[in-house]
PDB file of N, CA and C in Angstrom:
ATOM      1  N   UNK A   1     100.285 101.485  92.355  1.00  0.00           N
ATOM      2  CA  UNK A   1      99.919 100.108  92.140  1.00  0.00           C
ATOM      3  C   UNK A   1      99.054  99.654  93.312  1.00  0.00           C
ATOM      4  N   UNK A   2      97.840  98.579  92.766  1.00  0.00           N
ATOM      5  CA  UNK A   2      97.272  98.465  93.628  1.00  0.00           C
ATOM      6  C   UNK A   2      97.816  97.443  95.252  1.00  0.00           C
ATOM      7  N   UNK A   3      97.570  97.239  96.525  1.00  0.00           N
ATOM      8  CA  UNK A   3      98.287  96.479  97.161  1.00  0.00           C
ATOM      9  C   UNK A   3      97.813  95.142  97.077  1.00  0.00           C
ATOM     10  N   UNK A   4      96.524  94.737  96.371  1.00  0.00           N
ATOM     11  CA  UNK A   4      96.271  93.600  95.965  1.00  0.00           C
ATOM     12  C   UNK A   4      94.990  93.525  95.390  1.00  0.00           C
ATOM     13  N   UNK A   5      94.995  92.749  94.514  1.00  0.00           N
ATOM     14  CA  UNK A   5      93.516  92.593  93.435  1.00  0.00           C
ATOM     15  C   UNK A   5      92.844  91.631  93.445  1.00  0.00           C
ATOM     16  N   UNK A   6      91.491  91.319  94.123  1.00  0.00           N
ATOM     17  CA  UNK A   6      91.168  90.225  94.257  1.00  0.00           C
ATOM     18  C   UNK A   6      90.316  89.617  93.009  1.00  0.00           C
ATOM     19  N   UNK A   7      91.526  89.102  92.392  1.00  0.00           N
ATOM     20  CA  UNK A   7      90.581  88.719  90.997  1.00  0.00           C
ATOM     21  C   UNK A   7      89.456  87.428  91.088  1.00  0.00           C
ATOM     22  N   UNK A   8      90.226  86.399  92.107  1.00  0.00           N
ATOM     23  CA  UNK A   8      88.910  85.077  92.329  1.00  0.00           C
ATOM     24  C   UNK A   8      87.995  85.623  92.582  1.00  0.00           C
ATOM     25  N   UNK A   9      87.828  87.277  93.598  1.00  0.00           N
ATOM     26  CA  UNK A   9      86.375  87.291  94.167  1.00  0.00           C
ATOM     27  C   UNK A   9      85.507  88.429  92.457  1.00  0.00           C
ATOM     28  N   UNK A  10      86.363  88.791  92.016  1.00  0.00           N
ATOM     29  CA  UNK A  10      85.891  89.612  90.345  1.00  0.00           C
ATOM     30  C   UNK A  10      84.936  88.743  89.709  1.00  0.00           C
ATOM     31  N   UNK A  11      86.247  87.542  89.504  1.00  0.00           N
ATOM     32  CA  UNK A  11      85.912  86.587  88.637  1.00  0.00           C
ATOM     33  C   UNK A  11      84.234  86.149  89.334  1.00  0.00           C
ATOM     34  N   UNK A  12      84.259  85.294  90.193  1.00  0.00           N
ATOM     35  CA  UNK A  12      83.286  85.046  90.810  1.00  0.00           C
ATOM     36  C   UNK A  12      81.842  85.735  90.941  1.00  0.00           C
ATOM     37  N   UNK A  13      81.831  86.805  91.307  1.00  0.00           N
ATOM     38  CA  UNK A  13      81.144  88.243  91.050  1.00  0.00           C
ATOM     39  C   UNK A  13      80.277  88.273  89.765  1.00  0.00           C
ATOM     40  N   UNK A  14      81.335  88.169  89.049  1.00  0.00           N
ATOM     41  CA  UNK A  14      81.190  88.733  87.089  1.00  0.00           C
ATOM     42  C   UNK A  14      80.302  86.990  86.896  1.00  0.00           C
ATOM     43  N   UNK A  15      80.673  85.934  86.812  1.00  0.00           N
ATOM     44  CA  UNK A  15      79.250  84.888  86.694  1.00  0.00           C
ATOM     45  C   UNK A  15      78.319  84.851  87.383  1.00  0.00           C
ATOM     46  N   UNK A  16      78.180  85.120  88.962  1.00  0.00           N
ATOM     47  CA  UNK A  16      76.964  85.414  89.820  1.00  0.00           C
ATOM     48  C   UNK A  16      76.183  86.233  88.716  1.00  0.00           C
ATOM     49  N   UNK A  17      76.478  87.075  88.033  1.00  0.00           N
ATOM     50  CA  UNK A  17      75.790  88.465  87.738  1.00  0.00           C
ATOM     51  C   UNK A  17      75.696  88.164  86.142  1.00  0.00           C
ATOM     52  N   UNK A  18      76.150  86.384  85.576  1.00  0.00           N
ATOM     53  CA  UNK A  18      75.843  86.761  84.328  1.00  0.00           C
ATOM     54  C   UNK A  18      77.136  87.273  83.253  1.00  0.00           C
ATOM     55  N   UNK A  19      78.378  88.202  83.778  1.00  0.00           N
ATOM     56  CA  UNK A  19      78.696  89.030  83.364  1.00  0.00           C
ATOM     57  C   UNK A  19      80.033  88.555  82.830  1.00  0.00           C
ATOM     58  N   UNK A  20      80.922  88.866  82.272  1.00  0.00           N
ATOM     59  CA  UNK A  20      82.022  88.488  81.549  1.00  0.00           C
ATOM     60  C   UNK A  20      83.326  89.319  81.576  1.00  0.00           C
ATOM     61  N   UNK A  21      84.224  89.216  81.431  1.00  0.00           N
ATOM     62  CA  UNK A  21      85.430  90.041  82.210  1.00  0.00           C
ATOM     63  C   UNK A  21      85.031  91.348  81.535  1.00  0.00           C
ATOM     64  N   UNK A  22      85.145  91.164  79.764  1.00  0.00           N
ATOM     65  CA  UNK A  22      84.919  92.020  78.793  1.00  0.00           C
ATOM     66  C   UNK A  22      84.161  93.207  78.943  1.00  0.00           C
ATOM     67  N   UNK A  23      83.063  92.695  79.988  1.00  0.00           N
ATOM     68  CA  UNK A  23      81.453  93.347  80.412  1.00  0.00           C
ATOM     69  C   UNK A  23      82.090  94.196  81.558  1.00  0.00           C
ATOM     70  N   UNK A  24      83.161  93.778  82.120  1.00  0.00           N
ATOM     71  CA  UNK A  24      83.644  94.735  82.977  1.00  0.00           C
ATOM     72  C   UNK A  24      84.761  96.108  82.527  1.00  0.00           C
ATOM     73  N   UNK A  25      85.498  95.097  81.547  1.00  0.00           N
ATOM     74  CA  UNK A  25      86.149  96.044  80.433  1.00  0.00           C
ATOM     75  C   UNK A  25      85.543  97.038  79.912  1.00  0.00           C
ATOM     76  N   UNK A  26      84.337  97.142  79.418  1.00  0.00           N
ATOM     77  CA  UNK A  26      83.764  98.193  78.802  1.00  0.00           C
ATOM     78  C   UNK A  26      83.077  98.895  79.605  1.00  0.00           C
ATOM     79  N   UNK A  27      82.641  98.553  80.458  1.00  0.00           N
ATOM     80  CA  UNK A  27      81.922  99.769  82.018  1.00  0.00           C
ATOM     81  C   UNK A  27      83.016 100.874  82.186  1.00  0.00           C
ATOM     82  N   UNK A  28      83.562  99.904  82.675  1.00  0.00           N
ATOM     83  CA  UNK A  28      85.294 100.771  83.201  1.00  0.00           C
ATOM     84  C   UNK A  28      86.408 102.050  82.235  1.00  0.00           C
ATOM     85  N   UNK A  29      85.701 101.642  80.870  1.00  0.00           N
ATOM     86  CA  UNK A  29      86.329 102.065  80.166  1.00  0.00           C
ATOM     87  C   UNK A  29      87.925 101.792  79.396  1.00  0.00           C
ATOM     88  N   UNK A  30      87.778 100.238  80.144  1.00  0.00           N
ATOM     89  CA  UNK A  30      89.824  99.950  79.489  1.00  0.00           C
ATOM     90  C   UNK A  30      89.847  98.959  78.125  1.00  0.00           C
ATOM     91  N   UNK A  31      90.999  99.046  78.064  1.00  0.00           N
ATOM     92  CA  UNK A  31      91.264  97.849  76.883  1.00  0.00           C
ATOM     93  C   UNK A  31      91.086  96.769  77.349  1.00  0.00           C
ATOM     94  N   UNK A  32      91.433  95.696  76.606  1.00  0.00           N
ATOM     95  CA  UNK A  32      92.031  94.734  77.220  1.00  0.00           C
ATOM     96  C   UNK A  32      93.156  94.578  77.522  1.00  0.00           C
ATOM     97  N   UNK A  33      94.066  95.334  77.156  1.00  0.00           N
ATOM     98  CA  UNK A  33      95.418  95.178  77.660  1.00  0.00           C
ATOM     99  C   UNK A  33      94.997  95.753  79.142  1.00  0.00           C
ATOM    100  N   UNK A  34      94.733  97.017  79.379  1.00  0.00           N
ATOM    101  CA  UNK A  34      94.231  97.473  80.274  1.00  0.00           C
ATOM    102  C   UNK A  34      93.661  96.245  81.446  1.00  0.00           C
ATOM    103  N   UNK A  35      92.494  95.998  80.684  1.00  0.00           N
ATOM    104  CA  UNK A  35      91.969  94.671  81.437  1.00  0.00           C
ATOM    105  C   UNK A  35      93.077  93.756  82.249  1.00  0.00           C
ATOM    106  N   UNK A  36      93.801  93.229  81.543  1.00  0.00           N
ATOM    107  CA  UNK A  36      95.200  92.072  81.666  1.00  0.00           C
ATOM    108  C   UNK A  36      95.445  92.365  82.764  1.00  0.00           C
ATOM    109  N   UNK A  37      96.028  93.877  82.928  1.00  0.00           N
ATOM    110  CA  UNK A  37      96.416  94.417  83.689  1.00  0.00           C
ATOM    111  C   UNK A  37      96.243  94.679  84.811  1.00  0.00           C
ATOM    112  N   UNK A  38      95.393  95.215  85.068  1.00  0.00           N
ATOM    113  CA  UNK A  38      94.346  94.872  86.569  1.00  0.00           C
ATOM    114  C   UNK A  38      94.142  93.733  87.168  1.00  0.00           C
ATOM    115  N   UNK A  39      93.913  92.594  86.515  1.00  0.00           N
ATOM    116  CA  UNK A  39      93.663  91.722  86.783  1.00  0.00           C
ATOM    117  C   UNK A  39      95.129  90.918  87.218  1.00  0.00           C
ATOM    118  N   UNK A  40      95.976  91.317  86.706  1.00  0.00           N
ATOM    119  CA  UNK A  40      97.397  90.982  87.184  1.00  0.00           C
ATOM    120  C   UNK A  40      98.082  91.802  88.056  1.00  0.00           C
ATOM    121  N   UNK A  41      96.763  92.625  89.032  1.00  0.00           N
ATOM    122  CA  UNK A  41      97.519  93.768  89.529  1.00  0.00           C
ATOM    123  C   UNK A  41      98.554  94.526  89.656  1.00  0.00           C
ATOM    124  N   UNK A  42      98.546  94.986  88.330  1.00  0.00           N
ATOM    125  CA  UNK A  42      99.804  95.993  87.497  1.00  0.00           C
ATOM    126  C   UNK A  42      99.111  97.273  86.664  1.00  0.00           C
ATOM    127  N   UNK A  43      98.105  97.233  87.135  1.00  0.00           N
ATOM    128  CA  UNK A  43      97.647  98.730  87.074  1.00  0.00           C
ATOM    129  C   UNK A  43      96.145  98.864  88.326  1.00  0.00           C
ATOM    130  N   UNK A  44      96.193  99.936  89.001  1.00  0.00           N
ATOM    131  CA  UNK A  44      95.582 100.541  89.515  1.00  0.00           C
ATOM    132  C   UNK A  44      94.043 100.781  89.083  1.00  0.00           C
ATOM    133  N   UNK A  45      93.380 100.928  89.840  1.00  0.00           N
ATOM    134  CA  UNK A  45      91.832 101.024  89.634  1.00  0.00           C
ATOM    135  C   UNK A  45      91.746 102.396  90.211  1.00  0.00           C
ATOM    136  N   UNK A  46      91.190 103.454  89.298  1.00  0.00           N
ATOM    137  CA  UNK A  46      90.370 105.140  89.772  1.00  0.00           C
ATOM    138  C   UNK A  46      89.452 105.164  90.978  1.00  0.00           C
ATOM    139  N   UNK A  47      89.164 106.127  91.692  1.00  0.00           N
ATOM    140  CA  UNK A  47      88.182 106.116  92.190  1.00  0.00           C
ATOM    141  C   UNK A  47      86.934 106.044  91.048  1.00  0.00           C
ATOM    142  N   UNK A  48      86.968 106.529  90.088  1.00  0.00           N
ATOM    143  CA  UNK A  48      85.692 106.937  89.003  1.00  0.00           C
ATOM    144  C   UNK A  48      85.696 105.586  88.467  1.00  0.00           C
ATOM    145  N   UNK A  49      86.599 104.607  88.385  1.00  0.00           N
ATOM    146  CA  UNK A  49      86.446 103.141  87.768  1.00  0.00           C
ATOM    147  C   UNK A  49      86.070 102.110  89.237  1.00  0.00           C
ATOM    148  N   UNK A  50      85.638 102.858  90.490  1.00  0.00           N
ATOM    149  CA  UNK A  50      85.782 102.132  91.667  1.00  0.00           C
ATOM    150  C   UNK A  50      83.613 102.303  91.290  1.00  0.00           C
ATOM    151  N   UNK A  51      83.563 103.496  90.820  1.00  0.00           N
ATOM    152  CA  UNK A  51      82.284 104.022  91.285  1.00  0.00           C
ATOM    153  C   UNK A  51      81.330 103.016  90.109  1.00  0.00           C
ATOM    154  N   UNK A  52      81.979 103.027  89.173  1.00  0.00           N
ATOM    155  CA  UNK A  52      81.426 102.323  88.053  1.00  0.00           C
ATOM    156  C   UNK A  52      81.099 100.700  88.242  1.00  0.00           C
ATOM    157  N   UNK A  53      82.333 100.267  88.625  1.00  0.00           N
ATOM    158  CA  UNK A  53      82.657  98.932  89.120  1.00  0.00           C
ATOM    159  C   UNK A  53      81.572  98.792  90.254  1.00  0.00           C
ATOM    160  N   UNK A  54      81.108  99.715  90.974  1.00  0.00           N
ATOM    161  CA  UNK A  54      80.273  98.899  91.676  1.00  0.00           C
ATOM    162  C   UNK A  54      78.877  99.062  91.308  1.00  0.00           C
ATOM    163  N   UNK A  55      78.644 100.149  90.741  1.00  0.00           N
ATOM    164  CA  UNK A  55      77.107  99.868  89.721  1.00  0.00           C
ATOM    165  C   UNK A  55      76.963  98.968  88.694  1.00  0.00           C
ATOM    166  N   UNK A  56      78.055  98.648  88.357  1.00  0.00           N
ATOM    167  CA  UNK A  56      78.035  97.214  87.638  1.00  0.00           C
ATOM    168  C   UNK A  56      77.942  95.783  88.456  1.00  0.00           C
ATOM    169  N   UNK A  57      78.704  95.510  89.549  1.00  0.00           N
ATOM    170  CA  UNK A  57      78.323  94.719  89.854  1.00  0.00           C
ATOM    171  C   UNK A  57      77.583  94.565  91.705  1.00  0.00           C
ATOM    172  N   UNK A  58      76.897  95.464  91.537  1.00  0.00           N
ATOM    173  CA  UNK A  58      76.360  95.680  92.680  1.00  0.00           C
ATOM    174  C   UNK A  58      76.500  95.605  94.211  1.00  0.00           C
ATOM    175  N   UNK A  59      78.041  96.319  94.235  1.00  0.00           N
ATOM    176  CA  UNK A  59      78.308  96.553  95.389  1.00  0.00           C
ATOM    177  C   UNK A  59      78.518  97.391  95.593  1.00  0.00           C
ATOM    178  N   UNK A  60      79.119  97.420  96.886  1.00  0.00           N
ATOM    179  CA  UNK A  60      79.342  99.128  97.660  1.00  0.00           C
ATOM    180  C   UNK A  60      80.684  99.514  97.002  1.00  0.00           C
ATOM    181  N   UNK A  61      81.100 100.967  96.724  1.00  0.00           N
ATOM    182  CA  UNK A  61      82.288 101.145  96.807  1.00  0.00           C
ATOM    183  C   UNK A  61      83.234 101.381  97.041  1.00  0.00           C
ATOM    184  N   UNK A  62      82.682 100.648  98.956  1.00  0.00           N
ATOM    185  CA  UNK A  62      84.035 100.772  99.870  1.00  0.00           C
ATOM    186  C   UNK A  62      84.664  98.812  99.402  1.00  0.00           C
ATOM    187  N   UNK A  63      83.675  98.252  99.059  1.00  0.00           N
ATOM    188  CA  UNK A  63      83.794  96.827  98.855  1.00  0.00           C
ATOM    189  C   UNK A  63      84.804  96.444  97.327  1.00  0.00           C
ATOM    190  N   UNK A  64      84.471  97.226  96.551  1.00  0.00           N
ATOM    191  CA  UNK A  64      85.021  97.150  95.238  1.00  0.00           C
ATOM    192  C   UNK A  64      86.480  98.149  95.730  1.00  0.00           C
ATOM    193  N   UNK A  65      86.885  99.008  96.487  1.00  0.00           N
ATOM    194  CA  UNK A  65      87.882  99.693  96.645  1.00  0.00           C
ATOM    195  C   UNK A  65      88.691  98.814  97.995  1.00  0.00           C
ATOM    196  N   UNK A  66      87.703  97.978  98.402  1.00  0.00           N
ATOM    197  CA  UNK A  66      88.673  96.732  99.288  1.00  0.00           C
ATOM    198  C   UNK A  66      89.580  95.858  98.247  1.00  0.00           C
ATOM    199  N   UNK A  67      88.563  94.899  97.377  1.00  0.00           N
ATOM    200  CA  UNK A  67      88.683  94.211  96.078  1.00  0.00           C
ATOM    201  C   UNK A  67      89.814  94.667  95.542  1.00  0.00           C
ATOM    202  N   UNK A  68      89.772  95.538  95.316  1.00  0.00           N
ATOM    203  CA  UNK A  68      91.089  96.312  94.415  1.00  0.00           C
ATOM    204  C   UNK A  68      92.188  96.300  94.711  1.00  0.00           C
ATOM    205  N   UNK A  69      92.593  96.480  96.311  1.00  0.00           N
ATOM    206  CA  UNK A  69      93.334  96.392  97.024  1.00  0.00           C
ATOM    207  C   UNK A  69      93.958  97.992  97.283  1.00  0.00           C
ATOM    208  N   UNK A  70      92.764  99.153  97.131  1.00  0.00           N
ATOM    209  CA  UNK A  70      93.063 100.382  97.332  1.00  0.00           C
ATOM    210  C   UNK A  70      93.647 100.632  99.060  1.00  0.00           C
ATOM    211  N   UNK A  71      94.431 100.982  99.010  1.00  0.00           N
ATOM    212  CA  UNK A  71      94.669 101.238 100.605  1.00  0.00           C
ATOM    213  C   UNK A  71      94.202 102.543 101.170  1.00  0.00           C
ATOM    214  N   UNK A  72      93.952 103.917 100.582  1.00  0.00           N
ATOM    215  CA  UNK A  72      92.699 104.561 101.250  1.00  0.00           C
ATOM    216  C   UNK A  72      91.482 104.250 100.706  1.00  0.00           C
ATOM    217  N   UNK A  73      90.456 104.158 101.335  1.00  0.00           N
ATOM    218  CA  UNK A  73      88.867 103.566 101.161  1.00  0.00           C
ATOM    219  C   UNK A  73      88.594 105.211 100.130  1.00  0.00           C
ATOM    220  N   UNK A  74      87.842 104.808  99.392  1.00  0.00           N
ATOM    221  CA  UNK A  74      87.134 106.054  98.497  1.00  0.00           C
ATOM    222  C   UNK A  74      86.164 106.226  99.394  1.00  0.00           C
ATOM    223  N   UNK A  75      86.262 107.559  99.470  1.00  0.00           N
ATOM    224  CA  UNK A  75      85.094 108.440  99.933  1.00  0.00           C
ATOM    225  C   UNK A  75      84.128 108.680  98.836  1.00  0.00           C
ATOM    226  N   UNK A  76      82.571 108.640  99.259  1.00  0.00           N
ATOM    227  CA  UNK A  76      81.407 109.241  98.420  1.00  0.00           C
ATOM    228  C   UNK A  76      82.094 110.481  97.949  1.00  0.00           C
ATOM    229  N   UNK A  77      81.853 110.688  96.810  1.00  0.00           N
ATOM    230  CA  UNK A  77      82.504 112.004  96.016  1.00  0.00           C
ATOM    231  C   UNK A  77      81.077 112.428  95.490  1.00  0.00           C
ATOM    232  N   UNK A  78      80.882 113.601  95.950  1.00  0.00           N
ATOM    233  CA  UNK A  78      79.621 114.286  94.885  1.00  0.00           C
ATOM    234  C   UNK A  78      79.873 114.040  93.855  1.00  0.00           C
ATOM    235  N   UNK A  79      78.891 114.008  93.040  1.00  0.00           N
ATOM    236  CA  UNK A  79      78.998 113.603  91.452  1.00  0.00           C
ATOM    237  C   UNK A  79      77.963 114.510  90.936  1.00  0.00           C
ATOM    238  N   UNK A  80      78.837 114.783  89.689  1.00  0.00           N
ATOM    239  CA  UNK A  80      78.172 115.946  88.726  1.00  0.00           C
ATOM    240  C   UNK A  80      77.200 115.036  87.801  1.00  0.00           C
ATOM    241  N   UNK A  81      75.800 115.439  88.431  1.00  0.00           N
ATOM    242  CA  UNK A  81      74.764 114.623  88.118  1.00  0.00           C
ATOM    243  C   UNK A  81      74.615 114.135  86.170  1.00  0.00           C
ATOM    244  N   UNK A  82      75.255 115.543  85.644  1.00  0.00           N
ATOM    245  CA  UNK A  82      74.592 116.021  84.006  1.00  0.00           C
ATOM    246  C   UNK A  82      75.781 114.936  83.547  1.00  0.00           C
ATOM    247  N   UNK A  83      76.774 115.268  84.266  1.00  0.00           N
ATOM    248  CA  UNK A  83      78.392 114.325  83.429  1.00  0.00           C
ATOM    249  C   UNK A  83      78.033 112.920  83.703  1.00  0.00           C
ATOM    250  N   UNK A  84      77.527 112.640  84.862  1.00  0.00           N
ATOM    251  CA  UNK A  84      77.456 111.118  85.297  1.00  0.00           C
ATOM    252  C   UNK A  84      76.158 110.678  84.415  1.00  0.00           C
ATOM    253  N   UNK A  85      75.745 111.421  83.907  1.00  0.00           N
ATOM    254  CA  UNK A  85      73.929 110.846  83.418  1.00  0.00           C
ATOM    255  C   UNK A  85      74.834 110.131  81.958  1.00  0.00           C
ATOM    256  N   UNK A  86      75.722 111.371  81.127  1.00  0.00           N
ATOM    257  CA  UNK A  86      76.089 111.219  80.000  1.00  0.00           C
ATOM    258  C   UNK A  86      77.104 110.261  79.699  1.00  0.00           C
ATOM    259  N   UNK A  87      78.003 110.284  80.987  1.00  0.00           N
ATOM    260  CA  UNK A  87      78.956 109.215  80.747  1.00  0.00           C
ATOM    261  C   UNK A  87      77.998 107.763  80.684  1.00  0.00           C
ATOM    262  N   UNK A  88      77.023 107.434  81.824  1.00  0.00           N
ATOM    263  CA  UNK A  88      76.319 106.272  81.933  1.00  0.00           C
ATOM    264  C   UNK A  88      75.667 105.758  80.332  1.00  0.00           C
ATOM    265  N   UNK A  89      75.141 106.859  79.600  1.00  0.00           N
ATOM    266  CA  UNK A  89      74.665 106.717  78.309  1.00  0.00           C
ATOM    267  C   UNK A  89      75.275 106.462  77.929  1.00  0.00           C
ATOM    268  N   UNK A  90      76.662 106.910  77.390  1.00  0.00           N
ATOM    269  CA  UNK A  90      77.795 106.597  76.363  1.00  0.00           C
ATOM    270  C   UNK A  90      77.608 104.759  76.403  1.00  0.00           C
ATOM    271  N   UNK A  91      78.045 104.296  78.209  1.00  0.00           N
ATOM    272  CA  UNK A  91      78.258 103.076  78.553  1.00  0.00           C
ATOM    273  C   UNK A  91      77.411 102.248  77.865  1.00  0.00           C
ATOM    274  N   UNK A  92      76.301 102.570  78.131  1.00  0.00           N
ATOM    275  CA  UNK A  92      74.828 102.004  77.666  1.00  0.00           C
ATOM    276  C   UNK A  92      75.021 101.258  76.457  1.00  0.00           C
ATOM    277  N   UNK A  93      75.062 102.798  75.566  1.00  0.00           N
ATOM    278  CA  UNK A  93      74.899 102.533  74.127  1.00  0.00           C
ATOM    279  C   UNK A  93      76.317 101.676  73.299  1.00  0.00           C
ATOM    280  N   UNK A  94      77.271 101.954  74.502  1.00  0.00           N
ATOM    281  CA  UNK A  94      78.326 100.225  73.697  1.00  0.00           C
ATOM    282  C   UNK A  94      77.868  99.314  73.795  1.00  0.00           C
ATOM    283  N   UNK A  95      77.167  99.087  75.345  1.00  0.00           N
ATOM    284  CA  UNK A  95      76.909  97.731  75.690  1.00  0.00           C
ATOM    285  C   UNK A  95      75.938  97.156  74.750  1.00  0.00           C
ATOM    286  N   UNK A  96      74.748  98.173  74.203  1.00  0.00           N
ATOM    287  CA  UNK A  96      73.668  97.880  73.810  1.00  0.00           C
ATOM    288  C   UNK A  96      74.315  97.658  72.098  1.00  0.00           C
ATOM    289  N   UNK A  97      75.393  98.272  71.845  1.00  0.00           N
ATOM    290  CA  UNK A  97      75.582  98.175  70.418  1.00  0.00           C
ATOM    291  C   UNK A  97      76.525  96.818  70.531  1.00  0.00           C
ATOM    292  N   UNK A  98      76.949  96.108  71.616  1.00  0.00           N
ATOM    293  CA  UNK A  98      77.652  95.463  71.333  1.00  0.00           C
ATOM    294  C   UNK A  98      77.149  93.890  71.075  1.00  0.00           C
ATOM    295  N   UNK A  99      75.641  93.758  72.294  1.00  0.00           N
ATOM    296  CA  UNK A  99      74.765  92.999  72.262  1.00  0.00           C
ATOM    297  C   UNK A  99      74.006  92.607  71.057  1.00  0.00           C
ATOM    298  N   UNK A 100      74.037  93.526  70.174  1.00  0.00           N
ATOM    299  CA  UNK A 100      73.157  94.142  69.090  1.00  0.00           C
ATOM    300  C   UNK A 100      74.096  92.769  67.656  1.00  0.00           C
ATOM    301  N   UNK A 101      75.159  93.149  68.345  1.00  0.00           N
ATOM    302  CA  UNK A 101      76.364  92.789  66.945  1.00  0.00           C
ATOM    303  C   UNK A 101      76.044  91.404  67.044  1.00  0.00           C
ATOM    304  N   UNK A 102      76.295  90.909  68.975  1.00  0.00           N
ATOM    305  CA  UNK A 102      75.860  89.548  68.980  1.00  0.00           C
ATOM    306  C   UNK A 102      75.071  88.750  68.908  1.00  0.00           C
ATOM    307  N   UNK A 103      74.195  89.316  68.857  1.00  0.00           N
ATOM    308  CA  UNK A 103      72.400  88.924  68.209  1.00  0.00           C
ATOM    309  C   UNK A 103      72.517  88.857  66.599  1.00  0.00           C
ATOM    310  N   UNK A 104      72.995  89.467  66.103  1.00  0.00           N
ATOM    311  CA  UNK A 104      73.404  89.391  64.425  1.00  0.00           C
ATOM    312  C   UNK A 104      73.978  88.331  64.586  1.00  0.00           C
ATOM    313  N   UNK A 105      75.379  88.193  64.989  1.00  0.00           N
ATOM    314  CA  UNK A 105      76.263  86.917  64.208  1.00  0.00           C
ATOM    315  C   UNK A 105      75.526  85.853  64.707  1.00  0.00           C
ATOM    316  N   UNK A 106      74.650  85.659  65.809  1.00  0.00           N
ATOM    317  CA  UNK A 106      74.162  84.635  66.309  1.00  0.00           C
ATOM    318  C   UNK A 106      73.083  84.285  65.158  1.00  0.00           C
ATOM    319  N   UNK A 107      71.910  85.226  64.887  1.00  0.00           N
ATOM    320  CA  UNK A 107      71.290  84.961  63.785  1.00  0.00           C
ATOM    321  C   UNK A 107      71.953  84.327  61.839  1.00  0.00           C
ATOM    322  N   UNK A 108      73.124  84.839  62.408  1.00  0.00           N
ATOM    323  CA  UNK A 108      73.734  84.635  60.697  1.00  0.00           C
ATOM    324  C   UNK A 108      74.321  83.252  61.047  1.00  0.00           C
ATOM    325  N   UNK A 109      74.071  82.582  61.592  1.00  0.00           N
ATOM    326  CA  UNK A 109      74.727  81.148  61.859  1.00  0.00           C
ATOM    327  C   UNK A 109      73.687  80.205  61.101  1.00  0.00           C
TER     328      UNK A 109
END
């Protein structure tokens, strides 16, 4: 468990940038229960959801592994360039399919 989650500075973060909890939900890869969760610091954040989290919202990820309330700092981890290209796509193409949906219902109004 994490030793503390700084959700005011998330929250805060996620409108600077536009962005919506949800928008962080789907980077990361969780539910929303998932989501809940974190945010009620009752589940833990990955290093691989530390690395994501901060290409999403553009910080470092000794800063997002402060945030979290990780008590060892993540170290730069080499990253397997071909896996990280494909996982980033996967991300992409929700976000982009999800934008997609909301541009529809917005038009069908």
């Amino acid at each position: 468990m994490a030793l503390f989650f700084d959700a005011g500075w998330f929250s805060k973060r996620l409108a600077a940038l536009n962005l919506q909890k949800q928008d962080m939900a789907r980077a990361a890869g969780w539910t929303p229960e998932e989501l809940a969760l974190v945010f009620k610091d009752q589940k833990e954040v990955s290093a691989r959801e530390v690395e994501v989290l901060s290409a999403l919202l553009h910080a470092s990820p000794g800063e997002i592994a402060n945030r979290c309330g990780i008590s060892t700092p993540v170290a730069a981890q080499p990253l397997n360039a071909a896996a990280q290209i494909d996982h980033l796509q996967k991300r992409v193409a929700a976000l982009e399919a999800h934008v997609a949906s909301l541009e529809a219902a917005l038009r069908s109004r």
